[in-house]
N, C-alpha and C. Protein backbone atom coordinates (compact mmCIF):
# COMPACT_ATOMS: atom_id res chain seq x y z
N UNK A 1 102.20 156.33 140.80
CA UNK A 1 103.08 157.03 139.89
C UNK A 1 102.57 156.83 138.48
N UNK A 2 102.64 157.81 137.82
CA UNK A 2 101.95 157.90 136.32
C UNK A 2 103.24 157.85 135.53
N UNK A 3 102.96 156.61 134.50
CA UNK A 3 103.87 156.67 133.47
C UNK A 3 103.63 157.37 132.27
N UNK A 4 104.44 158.32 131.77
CA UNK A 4 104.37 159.45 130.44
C UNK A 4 103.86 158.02 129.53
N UNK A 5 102.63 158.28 128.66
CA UNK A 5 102.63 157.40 127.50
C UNK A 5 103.88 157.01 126.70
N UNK A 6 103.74 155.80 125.90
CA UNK A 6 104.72 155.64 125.08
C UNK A 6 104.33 156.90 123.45
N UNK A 7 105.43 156.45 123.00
CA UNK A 7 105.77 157.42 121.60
C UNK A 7 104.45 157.36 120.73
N UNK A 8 103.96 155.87 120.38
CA UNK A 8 102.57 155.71 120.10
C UNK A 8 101.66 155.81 120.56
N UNK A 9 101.25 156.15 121.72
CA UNK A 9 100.36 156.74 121.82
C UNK A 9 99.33 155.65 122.24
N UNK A 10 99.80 154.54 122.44
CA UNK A 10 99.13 153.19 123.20
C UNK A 10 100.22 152.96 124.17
N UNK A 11 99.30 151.71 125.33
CA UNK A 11 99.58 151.88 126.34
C UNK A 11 100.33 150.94 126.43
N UNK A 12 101.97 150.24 127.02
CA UNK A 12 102.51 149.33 126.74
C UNK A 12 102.10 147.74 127.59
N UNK A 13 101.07 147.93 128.24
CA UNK A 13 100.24 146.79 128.77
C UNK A 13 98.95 146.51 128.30
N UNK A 14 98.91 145.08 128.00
CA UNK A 14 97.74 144.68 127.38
C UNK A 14 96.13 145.23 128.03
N UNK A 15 95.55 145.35 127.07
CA UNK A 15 93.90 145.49 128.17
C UNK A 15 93.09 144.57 128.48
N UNK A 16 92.38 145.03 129.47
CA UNK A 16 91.74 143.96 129.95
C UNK A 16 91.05 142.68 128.90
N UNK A 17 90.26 143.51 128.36
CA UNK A 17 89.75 142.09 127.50
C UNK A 17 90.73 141.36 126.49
N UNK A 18 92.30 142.28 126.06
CA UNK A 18 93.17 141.27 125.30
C UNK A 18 93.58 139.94 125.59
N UNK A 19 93.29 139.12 125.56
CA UNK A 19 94.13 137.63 125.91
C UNK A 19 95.38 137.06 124.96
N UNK A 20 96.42 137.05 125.39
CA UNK A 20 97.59 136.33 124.94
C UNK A 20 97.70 134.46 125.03
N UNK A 21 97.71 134.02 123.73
CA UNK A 21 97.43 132.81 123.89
C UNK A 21 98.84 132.08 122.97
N UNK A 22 99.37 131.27 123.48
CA UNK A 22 100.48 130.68 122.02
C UNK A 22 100.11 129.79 120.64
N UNK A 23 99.12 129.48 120.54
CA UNK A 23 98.78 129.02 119.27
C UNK A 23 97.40 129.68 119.03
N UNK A 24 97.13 129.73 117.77
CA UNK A 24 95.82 130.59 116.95
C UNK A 24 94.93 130.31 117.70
N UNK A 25 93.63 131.15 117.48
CA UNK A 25 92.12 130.94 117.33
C UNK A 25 91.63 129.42 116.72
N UNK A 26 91.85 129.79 115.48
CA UNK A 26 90.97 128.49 114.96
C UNK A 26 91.91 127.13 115.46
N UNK A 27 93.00 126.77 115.43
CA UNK A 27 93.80 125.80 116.36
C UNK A 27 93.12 125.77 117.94
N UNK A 28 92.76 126.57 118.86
CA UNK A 28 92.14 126.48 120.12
C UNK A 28 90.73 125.81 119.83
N UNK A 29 90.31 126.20 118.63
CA UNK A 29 88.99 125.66 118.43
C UNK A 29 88.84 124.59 118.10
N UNK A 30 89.77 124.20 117.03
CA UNK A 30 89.42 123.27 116.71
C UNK A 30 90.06 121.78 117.64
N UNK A 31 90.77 122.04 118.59
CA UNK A 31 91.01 121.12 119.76
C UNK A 31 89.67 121.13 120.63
N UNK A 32 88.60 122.01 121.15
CA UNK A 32 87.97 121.80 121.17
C UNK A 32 86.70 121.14 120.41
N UNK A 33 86.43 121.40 119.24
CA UNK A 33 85.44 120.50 118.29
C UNK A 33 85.89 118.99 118.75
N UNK A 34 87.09 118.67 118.50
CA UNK A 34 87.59 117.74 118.79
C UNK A 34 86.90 116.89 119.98
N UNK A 35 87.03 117.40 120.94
CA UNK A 35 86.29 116.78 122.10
C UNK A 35 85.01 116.97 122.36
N UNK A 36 84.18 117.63 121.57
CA UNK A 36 83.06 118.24 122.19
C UNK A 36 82.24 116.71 121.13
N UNK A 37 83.01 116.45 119.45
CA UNK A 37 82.64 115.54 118.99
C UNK A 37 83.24 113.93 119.29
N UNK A 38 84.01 113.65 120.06
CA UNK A 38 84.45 112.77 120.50
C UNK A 38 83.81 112.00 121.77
N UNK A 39 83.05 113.36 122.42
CA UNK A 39 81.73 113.00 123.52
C UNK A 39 80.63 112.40 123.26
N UNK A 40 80.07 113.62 121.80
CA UNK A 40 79.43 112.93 121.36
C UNK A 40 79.23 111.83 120.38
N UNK A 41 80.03 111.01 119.99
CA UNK A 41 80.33 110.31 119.42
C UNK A 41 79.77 108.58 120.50
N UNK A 42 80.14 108.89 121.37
CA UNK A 42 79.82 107.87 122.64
C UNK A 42 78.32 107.63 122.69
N UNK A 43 78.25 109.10 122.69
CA UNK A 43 76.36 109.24 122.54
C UNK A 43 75.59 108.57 121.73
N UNK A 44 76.26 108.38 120.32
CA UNK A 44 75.62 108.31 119.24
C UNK A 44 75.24 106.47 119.16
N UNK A 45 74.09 106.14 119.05
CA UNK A 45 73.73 104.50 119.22
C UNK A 45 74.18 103.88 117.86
N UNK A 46 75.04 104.08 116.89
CA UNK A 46 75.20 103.77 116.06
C UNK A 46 76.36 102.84 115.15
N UNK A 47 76.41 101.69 115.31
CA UNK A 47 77.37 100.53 114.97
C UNK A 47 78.33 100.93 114.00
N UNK A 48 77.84 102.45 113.32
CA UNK A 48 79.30 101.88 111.91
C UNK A 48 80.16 103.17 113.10
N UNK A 49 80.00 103.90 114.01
CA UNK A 49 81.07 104.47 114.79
C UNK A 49 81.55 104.47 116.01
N UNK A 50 81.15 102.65 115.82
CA UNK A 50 81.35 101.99 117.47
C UNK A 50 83.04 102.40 117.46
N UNK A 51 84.00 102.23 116.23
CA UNK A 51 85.32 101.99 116.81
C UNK A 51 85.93 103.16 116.32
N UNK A 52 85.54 104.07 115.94
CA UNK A 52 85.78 105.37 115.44
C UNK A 52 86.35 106.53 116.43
N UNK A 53 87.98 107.10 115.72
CA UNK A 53 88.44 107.90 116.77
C UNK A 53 88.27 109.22 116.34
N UNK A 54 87.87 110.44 117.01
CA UNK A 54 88.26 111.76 116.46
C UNK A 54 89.83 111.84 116.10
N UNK A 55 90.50 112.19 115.67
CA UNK A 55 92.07 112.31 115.44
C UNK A 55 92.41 113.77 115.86
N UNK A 56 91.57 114.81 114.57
CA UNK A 56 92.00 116.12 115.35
C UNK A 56 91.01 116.80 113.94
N UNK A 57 91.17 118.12 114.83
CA UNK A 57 89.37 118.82 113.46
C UNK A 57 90.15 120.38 112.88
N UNK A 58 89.97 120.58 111.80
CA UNK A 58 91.43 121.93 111.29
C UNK A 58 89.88 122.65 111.14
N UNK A 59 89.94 123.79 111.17
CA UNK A 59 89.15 124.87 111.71
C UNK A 59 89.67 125.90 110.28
N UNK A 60 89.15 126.36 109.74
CA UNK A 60 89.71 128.03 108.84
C UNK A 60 89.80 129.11 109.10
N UNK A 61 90.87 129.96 109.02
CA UNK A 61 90.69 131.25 109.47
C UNK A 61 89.36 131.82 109.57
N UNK A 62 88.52 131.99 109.16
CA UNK A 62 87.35 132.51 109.16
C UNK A 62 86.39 131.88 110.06
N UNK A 63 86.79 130.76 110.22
CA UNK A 63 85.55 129.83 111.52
C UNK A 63 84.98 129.39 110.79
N UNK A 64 84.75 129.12 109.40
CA UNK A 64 83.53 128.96 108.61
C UNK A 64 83.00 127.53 108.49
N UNK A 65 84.46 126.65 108.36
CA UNK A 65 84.22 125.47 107.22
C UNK A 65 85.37 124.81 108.85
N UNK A 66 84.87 123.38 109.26
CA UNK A 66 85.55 122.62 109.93
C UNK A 66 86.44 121.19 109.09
N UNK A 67 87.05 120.76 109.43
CA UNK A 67 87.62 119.83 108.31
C UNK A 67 87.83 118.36 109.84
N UNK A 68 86.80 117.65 110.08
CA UNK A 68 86.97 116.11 110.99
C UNK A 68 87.87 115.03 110.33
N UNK A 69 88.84 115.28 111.00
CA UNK A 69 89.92 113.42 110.76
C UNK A 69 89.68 112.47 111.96
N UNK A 70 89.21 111.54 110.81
CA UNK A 70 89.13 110.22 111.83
C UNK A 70 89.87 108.90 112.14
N UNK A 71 89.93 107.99 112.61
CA UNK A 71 90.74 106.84 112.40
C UNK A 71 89.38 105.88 113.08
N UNK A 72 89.71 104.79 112.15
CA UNK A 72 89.03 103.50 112.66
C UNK A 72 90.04 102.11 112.83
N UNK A 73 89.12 101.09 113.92
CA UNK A 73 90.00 99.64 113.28
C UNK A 73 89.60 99.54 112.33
N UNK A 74 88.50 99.41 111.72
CA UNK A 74 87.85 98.99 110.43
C UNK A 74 89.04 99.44 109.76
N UNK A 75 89.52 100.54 109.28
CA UNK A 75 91.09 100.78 108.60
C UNK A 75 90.07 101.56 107.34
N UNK A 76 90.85 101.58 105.80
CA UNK A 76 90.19 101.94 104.87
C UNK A 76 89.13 101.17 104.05
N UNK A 77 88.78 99.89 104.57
CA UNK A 77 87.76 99.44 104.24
C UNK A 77 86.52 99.42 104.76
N UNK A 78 86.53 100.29 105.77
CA UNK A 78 85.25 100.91 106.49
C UNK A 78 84.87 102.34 106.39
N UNK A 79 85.87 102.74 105.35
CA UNK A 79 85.64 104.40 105.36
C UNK A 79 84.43 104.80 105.24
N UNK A 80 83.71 104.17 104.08
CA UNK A 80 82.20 104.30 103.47
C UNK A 80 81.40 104.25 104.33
N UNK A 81 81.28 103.19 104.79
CA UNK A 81 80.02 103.12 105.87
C UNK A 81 80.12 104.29 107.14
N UNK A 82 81.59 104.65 107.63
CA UNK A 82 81.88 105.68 108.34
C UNK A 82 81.53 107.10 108.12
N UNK A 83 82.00 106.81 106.47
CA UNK A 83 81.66 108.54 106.00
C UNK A 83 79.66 108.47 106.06
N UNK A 84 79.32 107.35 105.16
CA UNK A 84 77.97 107.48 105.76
C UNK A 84 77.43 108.03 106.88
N UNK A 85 77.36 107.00 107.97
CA UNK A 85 77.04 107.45 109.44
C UNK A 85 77.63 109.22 109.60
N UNK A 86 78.65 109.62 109.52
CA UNK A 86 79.04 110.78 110.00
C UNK A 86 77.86 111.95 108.96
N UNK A 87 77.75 111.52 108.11
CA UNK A 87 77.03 112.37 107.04
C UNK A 87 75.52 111.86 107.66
N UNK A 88 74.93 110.94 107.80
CA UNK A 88 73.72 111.10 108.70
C UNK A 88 73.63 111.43 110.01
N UNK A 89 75.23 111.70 110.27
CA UNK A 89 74.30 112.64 112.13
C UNK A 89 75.01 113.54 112.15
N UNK A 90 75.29 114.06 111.03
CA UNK A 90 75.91 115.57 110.91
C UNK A 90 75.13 116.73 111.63
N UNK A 91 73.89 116.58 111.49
CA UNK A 91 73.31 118.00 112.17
C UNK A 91 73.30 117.74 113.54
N UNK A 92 73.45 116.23 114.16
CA UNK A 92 73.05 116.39 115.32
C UNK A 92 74.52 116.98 115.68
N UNK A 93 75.32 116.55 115.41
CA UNK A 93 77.06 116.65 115.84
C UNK A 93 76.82 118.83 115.86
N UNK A 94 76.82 118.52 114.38
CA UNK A 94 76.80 120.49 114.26
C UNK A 94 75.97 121.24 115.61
N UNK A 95 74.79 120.46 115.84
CA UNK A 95 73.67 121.05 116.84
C UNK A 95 74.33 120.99 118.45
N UNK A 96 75.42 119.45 118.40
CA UNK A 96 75.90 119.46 119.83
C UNK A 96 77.10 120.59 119.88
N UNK A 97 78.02 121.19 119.00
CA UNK A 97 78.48 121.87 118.93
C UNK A 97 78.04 123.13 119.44
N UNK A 98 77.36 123.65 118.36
CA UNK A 98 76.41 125.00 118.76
C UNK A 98 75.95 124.88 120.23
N UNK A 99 75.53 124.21 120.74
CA UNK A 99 75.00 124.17 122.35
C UNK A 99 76.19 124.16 123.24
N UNK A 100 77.37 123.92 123.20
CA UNK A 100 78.52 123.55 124.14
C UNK A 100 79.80 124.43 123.73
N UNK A 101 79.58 124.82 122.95
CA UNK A 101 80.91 125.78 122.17
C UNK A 101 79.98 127.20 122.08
N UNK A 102 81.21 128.62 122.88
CA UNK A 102 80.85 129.81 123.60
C UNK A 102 81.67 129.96 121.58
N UNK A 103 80.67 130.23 120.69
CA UNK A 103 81.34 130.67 119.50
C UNK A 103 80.45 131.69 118.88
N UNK A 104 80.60 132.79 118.20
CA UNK A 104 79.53 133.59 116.94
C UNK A 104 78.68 132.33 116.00
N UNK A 105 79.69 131.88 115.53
CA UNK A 105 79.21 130.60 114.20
C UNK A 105 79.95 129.46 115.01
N UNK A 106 78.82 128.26 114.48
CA UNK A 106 79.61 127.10 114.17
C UNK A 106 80.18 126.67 113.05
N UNK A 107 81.14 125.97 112.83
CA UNK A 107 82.18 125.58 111.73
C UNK A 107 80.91 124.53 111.02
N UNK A 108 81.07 124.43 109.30
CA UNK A 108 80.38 123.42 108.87
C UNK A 108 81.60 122.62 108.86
N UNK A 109 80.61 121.36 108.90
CA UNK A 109 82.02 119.81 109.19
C UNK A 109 81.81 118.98 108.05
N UNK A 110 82.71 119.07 107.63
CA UNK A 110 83.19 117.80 106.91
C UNK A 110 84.00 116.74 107.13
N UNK A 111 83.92 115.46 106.95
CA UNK A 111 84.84 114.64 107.30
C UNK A 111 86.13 113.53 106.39
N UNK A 112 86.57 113.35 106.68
CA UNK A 112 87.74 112.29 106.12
C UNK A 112 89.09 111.60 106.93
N UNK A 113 89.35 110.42 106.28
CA UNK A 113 89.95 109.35 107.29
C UNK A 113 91.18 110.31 107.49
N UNK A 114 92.00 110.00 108.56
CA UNK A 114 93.00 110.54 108.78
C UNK A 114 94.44 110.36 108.21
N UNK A 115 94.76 110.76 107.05
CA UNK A 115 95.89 109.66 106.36
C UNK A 115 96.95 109.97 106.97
N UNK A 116 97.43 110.77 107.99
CA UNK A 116 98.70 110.73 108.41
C UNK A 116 98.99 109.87 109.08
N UNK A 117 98.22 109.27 110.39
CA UNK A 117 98.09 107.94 110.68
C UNK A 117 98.55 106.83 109.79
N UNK A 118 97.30 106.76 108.99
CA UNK A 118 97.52 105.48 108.18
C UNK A 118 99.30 105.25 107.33
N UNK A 119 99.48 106.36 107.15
CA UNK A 119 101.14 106.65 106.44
C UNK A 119 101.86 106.00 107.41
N UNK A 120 101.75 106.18 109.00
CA UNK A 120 102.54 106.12 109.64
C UNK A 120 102.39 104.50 110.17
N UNK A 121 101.38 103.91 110.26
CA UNK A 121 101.34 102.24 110.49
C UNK A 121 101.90 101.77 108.98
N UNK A 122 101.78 102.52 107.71
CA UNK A 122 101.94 101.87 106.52
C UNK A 122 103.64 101.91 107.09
N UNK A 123 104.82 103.14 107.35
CA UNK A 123 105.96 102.99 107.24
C UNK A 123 106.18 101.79 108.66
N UNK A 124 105.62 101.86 109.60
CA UNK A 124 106.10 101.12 110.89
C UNK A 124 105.76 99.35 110.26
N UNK A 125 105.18 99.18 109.12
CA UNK A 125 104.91 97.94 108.61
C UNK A 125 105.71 97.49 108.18
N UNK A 126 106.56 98.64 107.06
CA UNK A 126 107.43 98.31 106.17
C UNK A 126 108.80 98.10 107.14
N UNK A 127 109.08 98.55 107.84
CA UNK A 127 110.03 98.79 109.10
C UNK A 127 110.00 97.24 109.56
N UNK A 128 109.41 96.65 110.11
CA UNK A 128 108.88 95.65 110.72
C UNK A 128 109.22 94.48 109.81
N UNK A 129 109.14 93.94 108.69
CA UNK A 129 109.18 93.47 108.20
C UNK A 129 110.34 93.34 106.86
N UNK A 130 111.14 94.52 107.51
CA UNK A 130 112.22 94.90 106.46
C UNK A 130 113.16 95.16 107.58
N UNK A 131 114.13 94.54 108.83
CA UNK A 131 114.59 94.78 109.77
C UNK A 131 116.14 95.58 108.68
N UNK A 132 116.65 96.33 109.59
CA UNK A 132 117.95 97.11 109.19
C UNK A 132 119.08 95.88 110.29
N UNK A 133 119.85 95.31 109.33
CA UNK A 133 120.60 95.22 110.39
C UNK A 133 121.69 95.82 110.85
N UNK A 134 122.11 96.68 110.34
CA UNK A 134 122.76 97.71 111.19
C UNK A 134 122.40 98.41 113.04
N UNK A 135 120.67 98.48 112.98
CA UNK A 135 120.17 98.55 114.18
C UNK A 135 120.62 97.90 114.93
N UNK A 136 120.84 98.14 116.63
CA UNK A 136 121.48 97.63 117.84
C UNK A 136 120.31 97.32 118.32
N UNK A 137 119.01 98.30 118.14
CA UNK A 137 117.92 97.85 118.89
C UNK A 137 116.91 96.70 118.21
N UNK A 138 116.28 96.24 118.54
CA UNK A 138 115.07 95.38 118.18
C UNK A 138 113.60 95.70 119.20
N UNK A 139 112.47 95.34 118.01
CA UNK A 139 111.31 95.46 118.59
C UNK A 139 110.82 94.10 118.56
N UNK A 140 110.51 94.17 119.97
CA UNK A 140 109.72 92.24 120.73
C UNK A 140 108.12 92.86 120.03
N UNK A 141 107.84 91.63 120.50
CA UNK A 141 106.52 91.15 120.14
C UNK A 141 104.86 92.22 120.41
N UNK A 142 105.39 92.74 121.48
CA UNK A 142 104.32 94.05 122.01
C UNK A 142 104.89 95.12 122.06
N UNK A 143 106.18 95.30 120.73
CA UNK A 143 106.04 96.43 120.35
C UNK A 143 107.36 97.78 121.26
N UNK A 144 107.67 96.99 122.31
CA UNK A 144 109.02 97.50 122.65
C UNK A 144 110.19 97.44 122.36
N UNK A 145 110.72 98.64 122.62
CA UNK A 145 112.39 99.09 122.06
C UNK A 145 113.60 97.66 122.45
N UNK A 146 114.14 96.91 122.72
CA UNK A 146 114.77 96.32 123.67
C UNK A 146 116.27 96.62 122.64
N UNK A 147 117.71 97.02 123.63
CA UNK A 147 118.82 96.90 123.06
C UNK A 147 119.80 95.71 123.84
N UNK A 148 120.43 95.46 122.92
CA UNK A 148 121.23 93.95 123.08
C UNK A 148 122.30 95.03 124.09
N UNK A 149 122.21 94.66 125.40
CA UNK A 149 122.94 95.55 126.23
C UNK A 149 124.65 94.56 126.55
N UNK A 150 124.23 93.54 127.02
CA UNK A 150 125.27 92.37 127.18
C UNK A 150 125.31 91.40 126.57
N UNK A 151 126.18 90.94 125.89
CA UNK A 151 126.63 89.67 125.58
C UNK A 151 126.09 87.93 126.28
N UNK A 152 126.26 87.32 125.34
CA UNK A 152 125.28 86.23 126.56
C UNK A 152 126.53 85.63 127.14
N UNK A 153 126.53 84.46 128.37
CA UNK A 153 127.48 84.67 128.99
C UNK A 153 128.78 83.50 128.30
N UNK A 154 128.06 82.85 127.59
CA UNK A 154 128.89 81.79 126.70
C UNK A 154 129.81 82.74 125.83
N UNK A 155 128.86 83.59 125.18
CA UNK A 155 130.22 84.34 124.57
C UNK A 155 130.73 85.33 125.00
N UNK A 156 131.06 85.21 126.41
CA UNK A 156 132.30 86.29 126.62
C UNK A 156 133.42 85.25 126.82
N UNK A 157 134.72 85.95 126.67
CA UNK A 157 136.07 85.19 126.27
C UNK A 157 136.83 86.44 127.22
N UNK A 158 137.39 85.71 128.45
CA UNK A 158 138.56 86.40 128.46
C UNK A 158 140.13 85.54 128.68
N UNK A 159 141.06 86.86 128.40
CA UNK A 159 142.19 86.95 128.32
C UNK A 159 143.17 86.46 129.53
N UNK A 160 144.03 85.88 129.36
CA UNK A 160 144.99 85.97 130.84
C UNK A 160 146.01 86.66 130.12
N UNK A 161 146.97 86.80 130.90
CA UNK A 161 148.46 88.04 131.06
C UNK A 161 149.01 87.11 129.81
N UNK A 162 149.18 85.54 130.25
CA UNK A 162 149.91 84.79 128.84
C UNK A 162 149.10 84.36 127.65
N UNK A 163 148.09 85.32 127.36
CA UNK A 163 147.32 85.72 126.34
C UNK A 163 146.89 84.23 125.70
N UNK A 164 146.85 83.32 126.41
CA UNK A 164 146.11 82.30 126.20
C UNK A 164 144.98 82.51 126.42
N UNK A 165 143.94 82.28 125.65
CA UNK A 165 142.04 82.17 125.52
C UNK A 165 141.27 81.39 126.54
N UNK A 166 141.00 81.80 127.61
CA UNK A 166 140.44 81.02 128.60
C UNK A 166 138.96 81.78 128.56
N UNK A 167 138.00 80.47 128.68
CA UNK A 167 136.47 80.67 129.09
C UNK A 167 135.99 81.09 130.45
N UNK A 168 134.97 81.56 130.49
CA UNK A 168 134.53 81.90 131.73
C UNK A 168 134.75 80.95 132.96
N UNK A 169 134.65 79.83 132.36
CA UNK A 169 134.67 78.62 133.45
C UNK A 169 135.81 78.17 133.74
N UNK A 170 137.19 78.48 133.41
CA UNK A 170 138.44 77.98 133.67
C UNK A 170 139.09 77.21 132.76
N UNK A 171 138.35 76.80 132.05
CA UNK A 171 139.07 75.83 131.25
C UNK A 171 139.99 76.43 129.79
N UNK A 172 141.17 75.53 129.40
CA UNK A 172 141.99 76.21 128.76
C UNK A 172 141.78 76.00 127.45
């Protein structure tokens, strides 16, 4: 059965080569850069990016210009030597790209530490060391939630009918 075209004069189903995707182009891409430099990163024999994480790589509308966030333990006192190293194996990184990524252009890369991270251990510091006591919950030692669910058993107190204060154990 043939459907009458629509009013415009296009067809109301996508064509074959259209693909529907929920987030952009350069966002798809640049989750890939991401891993394609995070592989090679393993590859690379080089001590100042033994502890070095990809974080995530912002891509430009145009594909042109890549933007690499990283995180280290080293923290911000290893940035230098990091930004170094990344700036001496830049072409190889750009070159592993181009070979593994189905793209027109590769993105030029630039890099820098990842400060949203770092913001976010800076507030979980201040947190930590500045307890609210209003909070019900507390964080133990490795970093878990724990809430004071029950009472310990010394201090519960109950009642009898002649509203005398008796302990758990009987005594008056």
């Amino acid at each position: 059965m043939n459907r009458p075209p629509s009013r415009s004069g296009k067809s109301r189903t996508p064509s074959r080569n259209a693909t529907t995707h929920a987030y952009p182009r350069s966002a798809r891409l640049g989750e890939t850069l991401r891993e394609v430099l995070a592989d090679e990163l393993v590859r690379i024999d080089d001590e100042r990016l033994g502890f070095v994480t990809v974080t995530r790589v912002e891509v430009d509308p145009e594909m042109n210009r890549g933007i690499v966030f990283f995180d280290s333990l080293a923290g911000e006192d290893g940035d230098a030597l990091i930004l170094q190293a990344f700036s001496d194996h830049r072409k190889r990184l750009q070159g592993s790209i181009g070979k593994q990524v189905r793209a027109k252009k590769t993105p030029i890369l630039s890099f820098r530490p990842d400060e949203v991270i770092r913001s976010a251990e800076r507030i979980e510091k201040i947190l930590r060391e500045n307890p609210s006591p209003s909070r019900e919950a507390t964080v133990n030692e490795d970093n878990y939630v724990q809430k004071k669910v029950f009472a310990e058993p010394e201090d519960v107190v109950e009642e009898d009918d002649d509203h005398e204060v008796n302990d758990l154990n009987g005594e008056a």
